[in-house]
N, C-alpha and C. Protein backbone atom coordinates (compact mmCIF):
# COMPACT_ATOMS: atom_id res chain seq x y z
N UNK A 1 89.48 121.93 113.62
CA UNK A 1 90.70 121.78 114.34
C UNK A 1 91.47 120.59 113.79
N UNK A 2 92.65 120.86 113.66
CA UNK A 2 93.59 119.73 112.86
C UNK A 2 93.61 118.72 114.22
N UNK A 3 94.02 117.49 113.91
CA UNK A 3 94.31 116.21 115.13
C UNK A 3 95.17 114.99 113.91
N UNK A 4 95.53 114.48 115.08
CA UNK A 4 96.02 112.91 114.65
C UNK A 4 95.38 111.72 115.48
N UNK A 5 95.25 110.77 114.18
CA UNK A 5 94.53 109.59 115.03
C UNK A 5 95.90 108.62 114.71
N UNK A 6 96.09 107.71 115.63
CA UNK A 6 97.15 106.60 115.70
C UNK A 6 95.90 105.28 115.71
N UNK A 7 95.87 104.65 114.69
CA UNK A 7 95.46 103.13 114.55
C UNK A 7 96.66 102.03 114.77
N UNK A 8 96.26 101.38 115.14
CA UNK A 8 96.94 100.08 114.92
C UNK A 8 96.42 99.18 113.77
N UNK A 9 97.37 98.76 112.57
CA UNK A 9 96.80 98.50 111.58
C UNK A 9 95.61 97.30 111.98
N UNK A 10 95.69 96.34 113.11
CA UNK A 10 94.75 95.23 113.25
C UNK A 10 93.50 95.69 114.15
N UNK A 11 93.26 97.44 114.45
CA UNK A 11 92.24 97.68 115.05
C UNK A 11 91.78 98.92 114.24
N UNK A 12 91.11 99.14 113.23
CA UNK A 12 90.83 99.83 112.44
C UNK A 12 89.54 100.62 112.53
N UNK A 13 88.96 99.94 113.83
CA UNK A 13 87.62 100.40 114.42
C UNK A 13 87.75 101.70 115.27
N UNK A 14 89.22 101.58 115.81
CA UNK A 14 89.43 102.26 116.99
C UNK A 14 91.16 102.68 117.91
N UNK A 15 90.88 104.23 117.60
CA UNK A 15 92.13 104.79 117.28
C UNK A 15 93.35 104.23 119.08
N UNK A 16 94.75 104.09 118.86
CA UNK A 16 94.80 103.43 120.13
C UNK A 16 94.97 105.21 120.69
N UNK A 17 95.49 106.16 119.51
CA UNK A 17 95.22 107.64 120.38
C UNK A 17 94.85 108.74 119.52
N UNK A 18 93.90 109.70 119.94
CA UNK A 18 93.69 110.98 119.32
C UNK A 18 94.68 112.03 120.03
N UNK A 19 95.21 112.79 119.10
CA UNK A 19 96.07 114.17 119.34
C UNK A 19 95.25 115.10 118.72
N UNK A 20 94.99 116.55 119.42
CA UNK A 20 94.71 118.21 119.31
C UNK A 20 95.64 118.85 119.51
N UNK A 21 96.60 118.95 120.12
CA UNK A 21 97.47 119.66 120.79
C UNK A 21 98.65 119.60 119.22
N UNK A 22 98.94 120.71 119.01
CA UNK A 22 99.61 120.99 117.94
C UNK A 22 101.10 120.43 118.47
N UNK A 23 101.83 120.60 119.03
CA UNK A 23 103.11 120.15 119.65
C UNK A 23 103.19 118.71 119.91
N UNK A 24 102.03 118.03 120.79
CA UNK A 24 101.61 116.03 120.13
C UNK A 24 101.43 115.82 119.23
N UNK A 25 101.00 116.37 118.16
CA UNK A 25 101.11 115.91 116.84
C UNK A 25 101.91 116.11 116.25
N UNK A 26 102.82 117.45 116.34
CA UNK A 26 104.85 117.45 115.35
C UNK A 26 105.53 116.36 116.20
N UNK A 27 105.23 115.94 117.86
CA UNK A 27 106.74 115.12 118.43
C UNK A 27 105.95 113.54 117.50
N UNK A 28 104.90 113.51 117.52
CA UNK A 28 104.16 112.25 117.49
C UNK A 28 104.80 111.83 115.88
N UNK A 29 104.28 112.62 115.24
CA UNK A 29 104.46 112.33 112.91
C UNK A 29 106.22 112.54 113.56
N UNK A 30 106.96 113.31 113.91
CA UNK A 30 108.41 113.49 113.98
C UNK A 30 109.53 112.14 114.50
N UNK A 31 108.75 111.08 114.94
CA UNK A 31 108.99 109.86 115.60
C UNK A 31 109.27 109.05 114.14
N UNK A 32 108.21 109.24 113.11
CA UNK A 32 108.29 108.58 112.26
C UNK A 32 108.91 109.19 111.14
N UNK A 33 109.51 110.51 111.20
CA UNK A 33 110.50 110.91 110.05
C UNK A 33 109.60 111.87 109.38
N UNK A 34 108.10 112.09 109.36
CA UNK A 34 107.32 113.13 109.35
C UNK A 34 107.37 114.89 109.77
N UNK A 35 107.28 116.02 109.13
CA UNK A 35 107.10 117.20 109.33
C UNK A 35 105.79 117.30 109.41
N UNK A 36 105.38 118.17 110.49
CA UNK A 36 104.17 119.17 110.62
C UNK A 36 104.76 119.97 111.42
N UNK A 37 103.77 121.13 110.51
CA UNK A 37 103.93 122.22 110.83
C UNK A 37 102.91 123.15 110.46
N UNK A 38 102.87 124.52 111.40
CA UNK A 38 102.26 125.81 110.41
C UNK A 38 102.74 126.80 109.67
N UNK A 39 101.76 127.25 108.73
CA UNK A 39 102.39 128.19 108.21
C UNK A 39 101.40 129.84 107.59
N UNK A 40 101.25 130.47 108.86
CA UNK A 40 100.20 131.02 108.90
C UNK A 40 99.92 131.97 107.43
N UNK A 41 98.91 132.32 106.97
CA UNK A 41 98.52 132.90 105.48
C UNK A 41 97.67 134.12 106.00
N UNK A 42 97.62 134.91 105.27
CA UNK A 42 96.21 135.67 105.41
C UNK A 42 95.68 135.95 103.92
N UNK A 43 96.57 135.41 103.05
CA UNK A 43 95.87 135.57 101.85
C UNK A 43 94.59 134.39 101.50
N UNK A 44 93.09 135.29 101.24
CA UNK A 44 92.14 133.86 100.99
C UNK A 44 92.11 133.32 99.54
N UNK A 45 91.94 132.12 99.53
CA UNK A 45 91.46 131.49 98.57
C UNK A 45 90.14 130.50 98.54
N UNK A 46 89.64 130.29 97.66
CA UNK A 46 88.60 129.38 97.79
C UNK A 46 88.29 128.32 97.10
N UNK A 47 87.95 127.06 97.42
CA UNK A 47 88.26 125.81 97.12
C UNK A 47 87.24 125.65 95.63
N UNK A 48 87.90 125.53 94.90
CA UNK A 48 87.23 124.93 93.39
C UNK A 48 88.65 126.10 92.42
N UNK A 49 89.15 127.46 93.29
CA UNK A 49 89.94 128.27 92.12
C UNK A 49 90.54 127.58 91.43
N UNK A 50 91.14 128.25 90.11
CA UNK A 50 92.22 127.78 89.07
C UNK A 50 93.77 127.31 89.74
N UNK A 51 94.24 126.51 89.48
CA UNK A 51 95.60 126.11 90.00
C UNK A 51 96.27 127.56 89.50
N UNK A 52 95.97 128.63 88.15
CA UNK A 52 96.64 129.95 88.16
C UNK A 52 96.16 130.68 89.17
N UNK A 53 94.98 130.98 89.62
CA UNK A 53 94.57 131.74 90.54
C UNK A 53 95.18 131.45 92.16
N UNK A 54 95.48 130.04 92.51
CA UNK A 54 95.99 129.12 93.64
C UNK A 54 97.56 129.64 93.79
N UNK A 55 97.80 129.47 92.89
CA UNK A 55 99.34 130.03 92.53
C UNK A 55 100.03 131.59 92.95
N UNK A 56 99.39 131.95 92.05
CA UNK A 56 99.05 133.76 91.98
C UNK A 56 98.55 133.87 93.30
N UNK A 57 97.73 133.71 94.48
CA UNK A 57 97.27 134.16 95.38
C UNK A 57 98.25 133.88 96.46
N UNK A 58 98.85 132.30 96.32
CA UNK A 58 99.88 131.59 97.08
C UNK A 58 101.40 132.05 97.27
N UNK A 59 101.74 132.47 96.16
CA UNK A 59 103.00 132.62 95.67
C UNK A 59 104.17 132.15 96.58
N UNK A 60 104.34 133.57 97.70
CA UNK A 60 105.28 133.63 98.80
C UNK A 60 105.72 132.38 99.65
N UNK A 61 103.78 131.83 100.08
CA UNK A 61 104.27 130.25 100.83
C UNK A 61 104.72 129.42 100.10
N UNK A 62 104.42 129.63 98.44
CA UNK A 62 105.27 128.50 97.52
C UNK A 62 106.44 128.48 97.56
N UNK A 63 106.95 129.85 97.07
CA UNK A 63 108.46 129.61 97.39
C UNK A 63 109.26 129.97 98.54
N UNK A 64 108.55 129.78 99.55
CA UNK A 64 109.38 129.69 100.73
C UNK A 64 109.28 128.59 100.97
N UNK A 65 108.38 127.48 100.89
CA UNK A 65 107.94 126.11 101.51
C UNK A 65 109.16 125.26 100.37
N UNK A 66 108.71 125.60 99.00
CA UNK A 66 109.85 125.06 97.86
C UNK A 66 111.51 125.23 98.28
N UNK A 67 111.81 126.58 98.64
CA UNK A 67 113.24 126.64 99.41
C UNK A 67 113.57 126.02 100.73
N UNK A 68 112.78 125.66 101.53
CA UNK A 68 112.94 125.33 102.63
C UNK A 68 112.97 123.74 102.54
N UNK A 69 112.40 123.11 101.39
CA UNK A 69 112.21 121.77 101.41
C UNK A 69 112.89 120.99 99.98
N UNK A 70 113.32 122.18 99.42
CA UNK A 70 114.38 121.64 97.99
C UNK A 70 113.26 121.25 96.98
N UNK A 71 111.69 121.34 97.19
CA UNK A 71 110.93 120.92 96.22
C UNK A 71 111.32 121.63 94.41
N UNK A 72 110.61 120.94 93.78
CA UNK A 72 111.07 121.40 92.34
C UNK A 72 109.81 121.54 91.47
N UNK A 73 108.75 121.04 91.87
CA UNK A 73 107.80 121.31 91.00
C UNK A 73 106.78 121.08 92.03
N UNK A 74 105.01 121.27 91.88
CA UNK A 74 104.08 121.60 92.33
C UNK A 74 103.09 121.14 91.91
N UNK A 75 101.66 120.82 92.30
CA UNK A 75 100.17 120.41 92.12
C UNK A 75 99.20 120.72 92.38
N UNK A 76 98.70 121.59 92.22
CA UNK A 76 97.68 121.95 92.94
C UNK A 76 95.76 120.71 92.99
N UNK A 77 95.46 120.71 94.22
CA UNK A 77 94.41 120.34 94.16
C UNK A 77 93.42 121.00 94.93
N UNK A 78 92.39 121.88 93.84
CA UNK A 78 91.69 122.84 94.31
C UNK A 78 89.88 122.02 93.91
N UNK A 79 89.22 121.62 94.80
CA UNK A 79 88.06 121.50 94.66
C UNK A 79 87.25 121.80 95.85
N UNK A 80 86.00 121.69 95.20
CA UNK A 80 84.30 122.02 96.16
C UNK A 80 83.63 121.19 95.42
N UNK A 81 82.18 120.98 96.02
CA UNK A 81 81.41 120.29 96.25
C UNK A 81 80.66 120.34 95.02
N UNK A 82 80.48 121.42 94.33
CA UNK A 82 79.70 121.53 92.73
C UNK A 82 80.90 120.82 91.41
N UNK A 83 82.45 120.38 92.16
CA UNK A 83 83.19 120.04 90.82
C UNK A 83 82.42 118.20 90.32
N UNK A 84 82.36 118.68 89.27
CA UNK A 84 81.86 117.75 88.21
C UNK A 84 82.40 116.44 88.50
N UNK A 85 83.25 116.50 88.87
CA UNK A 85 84.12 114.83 89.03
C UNK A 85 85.11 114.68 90.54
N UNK A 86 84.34 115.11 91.27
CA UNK A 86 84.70 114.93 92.74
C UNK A 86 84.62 113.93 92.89
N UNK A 87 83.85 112.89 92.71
CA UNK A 87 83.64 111.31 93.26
C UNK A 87 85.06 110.68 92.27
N UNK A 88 85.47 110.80 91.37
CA UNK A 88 86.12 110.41 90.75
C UNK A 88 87.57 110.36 91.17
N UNK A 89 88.49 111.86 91.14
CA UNK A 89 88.86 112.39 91.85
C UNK A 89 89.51 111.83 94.06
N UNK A 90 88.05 111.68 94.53
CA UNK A 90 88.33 111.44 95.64
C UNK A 90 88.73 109.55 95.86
N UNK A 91 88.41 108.88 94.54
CA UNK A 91 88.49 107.55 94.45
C UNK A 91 90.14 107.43 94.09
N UNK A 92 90.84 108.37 93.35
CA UNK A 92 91.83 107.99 93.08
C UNK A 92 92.50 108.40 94.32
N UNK A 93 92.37 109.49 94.64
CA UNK A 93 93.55 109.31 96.11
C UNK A 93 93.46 108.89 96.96
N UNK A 94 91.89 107.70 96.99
CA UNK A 94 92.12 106.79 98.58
C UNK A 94 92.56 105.10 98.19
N UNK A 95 93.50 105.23 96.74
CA UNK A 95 94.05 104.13 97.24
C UNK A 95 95.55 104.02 97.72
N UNK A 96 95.79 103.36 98.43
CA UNK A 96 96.96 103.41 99.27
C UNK A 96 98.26 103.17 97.67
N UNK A 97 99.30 104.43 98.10
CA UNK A 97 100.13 104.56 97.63
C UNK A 97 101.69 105.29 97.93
N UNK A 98 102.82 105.26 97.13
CA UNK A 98 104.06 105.91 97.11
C UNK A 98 104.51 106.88 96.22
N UNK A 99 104.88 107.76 96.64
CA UNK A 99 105.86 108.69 95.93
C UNK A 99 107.52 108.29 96.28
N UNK A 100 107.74 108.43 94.75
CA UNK A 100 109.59 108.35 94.83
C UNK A 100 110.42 109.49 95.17
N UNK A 101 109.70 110.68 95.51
CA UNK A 101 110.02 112.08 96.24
C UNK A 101 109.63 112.15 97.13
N UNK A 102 110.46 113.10 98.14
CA UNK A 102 109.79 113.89 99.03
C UNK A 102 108.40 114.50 98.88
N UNK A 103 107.83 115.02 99.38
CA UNK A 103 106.20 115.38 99.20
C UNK A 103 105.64 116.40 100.22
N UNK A 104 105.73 117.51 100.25
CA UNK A 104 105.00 118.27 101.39
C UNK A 104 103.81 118.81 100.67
N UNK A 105 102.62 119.11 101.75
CA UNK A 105 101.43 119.12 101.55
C UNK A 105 101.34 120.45 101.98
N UNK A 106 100.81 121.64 101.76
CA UNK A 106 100.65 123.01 102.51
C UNK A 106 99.01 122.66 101.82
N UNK A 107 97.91 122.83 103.18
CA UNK A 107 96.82 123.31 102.83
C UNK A 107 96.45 124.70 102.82
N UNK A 108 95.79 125.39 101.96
CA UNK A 108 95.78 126.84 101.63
C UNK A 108 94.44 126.80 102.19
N UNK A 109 93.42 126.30 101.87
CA UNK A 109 91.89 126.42 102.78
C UNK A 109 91.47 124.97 102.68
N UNK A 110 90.23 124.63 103.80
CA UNK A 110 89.25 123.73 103.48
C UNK A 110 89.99 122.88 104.50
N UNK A 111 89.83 121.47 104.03
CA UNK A 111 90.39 120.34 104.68
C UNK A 111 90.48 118.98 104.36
N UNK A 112 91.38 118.14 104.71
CA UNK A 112 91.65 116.67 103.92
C UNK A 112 91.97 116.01 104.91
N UNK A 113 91.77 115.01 105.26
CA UNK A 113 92.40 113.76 105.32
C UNK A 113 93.95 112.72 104.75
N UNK A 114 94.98 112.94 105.76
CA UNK A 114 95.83 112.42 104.68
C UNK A 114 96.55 111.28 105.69
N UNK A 115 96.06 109.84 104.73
CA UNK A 115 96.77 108.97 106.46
C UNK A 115 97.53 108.09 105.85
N UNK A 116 99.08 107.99 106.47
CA UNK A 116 100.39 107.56 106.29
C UNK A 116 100.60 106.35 106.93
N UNK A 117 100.67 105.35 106.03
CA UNK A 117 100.82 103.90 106.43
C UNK A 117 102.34 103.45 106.98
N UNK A 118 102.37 103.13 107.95
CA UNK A 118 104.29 103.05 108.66
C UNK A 118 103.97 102.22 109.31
N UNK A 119 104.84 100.97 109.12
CA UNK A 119 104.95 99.52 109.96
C UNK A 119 103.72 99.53 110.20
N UNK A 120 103.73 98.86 111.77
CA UNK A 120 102.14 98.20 112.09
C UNK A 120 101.17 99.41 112.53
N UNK A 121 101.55 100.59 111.84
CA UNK A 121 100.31 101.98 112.52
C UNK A 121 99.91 102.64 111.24
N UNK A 122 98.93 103.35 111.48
CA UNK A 122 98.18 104.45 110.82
C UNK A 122 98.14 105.45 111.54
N UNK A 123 99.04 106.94 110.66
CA UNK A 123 98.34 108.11 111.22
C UNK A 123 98.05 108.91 110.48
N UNK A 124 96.73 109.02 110.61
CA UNK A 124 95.39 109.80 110.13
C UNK A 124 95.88 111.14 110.41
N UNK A 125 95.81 112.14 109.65
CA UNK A 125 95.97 113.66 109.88
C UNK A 125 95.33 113.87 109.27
N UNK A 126 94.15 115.27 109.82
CA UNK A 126 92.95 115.37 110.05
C UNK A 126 93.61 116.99 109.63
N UNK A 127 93.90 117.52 108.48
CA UNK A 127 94.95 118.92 108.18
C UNK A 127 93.41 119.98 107.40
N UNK A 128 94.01 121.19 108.16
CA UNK A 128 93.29 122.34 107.89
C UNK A 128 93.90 123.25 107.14
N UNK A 129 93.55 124.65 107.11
CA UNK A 129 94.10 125.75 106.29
C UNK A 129 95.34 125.91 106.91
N UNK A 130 95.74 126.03 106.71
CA UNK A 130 97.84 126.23 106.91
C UNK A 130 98.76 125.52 107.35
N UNK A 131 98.06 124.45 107.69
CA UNK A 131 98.78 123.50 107.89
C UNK A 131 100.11 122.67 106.63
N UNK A 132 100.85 121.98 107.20
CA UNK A 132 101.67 121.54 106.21
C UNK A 132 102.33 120.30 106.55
N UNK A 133 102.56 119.41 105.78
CA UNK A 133 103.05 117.96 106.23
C UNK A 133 103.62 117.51 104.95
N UNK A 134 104.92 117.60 105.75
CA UNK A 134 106.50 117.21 104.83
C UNK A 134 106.24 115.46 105.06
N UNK A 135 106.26 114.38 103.93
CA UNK A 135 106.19 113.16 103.65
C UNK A 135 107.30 112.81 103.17
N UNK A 136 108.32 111.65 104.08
CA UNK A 136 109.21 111.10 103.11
C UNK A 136 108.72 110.32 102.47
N UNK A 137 109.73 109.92 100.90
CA UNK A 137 110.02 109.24 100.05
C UNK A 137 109.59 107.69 100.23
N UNK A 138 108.55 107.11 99.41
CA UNK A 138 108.29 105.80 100.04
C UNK A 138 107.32 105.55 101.21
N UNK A 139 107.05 106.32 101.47
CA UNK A 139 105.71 106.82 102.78
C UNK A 139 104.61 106.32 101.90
N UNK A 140 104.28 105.21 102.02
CA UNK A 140 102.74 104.19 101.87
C UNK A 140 101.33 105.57 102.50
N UNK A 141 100.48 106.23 101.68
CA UNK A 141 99.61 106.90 102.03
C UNK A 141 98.30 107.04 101.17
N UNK A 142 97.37 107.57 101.39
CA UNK A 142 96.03 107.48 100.58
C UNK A 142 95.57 109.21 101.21
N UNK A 143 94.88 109.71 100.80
CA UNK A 143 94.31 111.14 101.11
C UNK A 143 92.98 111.12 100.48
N UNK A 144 91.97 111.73 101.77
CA UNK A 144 90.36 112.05 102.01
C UNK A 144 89.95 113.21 101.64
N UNK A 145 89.57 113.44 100.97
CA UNK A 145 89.04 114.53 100.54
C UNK A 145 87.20 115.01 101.17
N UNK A 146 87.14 113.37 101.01
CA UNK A 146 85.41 113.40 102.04
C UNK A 146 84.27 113.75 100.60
N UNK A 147 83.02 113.22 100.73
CA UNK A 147 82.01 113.20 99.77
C UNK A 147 81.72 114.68 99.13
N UNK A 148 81.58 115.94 99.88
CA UNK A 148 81.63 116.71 100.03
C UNK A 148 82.66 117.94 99.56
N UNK A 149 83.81 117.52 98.79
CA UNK A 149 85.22 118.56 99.09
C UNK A 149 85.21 119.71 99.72
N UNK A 150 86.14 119.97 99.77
CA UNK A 150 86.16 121.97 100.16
C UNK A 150 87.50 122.16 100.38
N UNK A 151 88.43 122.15 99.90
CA UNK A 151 89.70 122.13 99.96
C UNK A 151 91.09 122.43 98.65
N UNK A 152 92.07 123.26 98.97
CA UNK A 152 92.73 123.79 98.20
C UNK A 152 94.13 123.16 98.70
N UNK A 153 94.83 122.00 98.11
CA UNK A 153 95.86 121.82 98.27
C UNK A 153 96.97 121.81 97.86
N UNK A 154 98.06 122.35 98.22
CA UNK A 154 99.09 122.08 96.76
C UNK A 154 100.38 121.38 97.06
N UNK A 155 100.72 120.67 96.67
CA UNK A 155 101.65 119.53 96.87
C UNK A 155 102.94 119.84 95.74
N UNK A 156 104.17 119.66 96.78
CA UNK A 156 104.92 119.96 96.13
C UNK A 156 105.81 118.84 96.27
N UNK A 157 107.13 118.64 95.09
CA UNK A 157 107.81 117.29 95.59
C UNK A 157 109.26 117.61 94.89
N UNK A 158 110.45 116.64 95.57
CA UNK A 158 111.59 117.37 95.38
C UNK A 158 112.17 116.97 94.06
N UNK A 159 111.64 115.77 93.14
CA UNK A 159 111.85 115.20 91.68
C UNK A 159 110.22 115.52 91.04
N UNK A 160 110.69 115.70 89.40
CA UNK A 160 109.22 115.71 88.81
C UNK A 160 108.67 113.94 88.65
N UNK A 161 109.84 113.51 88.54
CA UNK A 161 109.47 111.82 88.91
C UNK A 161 108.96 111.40 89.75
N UNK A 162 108.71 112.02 90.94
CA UNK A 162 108.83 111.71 92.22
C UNK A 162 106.99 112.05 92.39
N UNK A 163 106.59 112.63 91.38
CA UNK A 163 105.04 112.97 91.50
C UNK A 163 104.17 111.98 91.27
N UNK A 164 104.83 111.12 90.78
CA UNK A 164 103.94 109.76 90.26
C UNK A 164 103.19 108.88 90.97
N UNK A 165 102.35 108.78 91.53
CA UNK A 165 102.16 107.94 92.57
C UNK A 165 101.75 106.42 92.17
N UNK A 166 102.74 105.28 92.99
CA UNK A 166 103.09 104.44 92.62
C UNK A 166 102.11 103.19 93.63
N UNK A 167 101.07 102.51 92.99
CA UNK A 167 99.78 102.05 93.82
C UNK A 167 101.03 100.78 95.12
N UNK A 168 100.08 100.83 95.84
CA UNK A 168 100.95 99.60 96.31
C UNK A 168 99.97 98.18 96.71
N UNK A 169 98.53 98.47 95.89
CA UNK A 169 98.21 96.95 95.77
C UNK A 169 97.11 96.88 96.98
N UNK A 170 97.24 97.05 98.19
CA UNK A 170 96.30 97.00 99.26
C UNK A 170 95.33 97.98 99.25
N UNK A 171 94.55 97.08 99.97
CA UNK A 171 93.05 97.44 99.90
C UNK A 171 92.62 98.69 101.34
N UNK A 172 94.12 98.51 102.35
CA UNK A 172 93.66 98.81 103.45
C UNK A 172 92.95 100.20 103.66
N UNK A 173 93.06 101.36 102.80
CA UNK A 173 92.20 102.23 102.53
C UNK A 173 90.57 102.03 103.58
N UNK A 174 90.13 101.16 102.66
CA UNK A 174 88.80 100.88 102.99
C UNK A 174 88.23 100.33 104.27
N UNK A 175 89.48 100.08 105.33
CA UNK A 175 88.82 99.62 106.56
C UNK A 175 89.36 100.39 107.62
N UNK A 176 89.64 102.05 107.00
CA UNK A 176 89.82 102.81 108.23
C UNK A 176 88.67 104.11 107.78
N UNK A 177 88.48 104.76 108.90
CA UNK A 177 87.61 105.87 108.72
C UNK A 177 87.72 106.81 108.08
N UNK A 178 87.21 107.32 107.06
CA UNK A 178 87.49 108.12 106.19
C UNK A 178 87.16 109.56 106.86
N UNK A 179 87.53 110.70 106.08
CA UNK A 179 86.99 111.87 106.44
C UNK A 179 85.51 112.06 106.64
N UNK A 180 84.39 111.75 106.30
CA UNK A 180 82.83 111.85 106.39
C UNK A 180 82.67 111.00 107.54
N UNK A 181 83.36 109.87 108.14
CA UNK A 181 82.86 109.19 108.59
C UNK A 181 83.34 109.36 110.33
């Protein structure tokens, strides 16, 4: 089940709220200039496929999610638990960072962790298969993949510049709860 946790950046032990309720979690991320949303699939995929196979299976939600959000280019991140360089991989996207684009996330299967650093809060989104979370520009974030992967994500953004992710130096990653934990 997807949720949001709200930290306060100086209590990192302990969320000040958990959200389930799909409608608390769009008014809640929507406060801060955040999209969530669903976007129901019935086509399967499975976490480790080829970004061609991800593609090819995806297509329709690509370019409807791409038209709906002006995106211009795409990423796929498709892993499981047998990929060779998962630890590697899950090290680079938990350090806290920026994109100079827009950024929406559509998960196709599995699940991640993706938590958005804004003023003095953290919110942790806890995103499943169809889920989707539109990120503005400059949105301080890090994403969990968990020891374990299982997850097919594909990230799309509205500049190819805008894919770059730009570190921002803090450590704070490491003193909130990760996905395993």
């Amino acid at each position: 089940m997807s949720s949001l946790s709200v930290y306060h950046v100086s209590s990192p032990e302990l969320p000040n709220k958990v959200l389930t309720h799909f409608e608390d979690i769009v008014s809640t991320l929507a406060e801060q200039g955040v999209r969530y949303d669903r976007l129901q699939t019935t086509t399967p995929i499975r976490p480790g496929a080829s970004e061609d196979e991800v593609v090819q299976a995806c297509r329709e939600s690509i370019d409807r999610l791409m038209s709906e959000h002006g995106s211009v280019c795409i990423e796929v991140v498709s892993v499981n638990s047998e990929h060779p360089q998962k630890a590697e991989l899950r090290a680079g996207f938990m350090n806290e960072h920026r994109h100079g684009a827009d950024e929406v996330r559509f998960f196709a299967a599995g699940r991640g962790l993706l938590a958005l650093h804004i003023g003095d809060y953290l919110y942790a989104v806890l995103c499943e298969r169809n889920d989707v979370v539109s990120v503005p520009a400059g949105t301080a974030q890090w994403f969990d993949m968990g020891e374990h992967p299982h997850l097919v994500a594909i990230r799309m953004y509205s500049s190819t510049q805008g894919m770059v992710a730009n570190p921002t130096g803090a450590d704070i990653a490491s003193h909130f709860p990760g996905l395993d934990d």
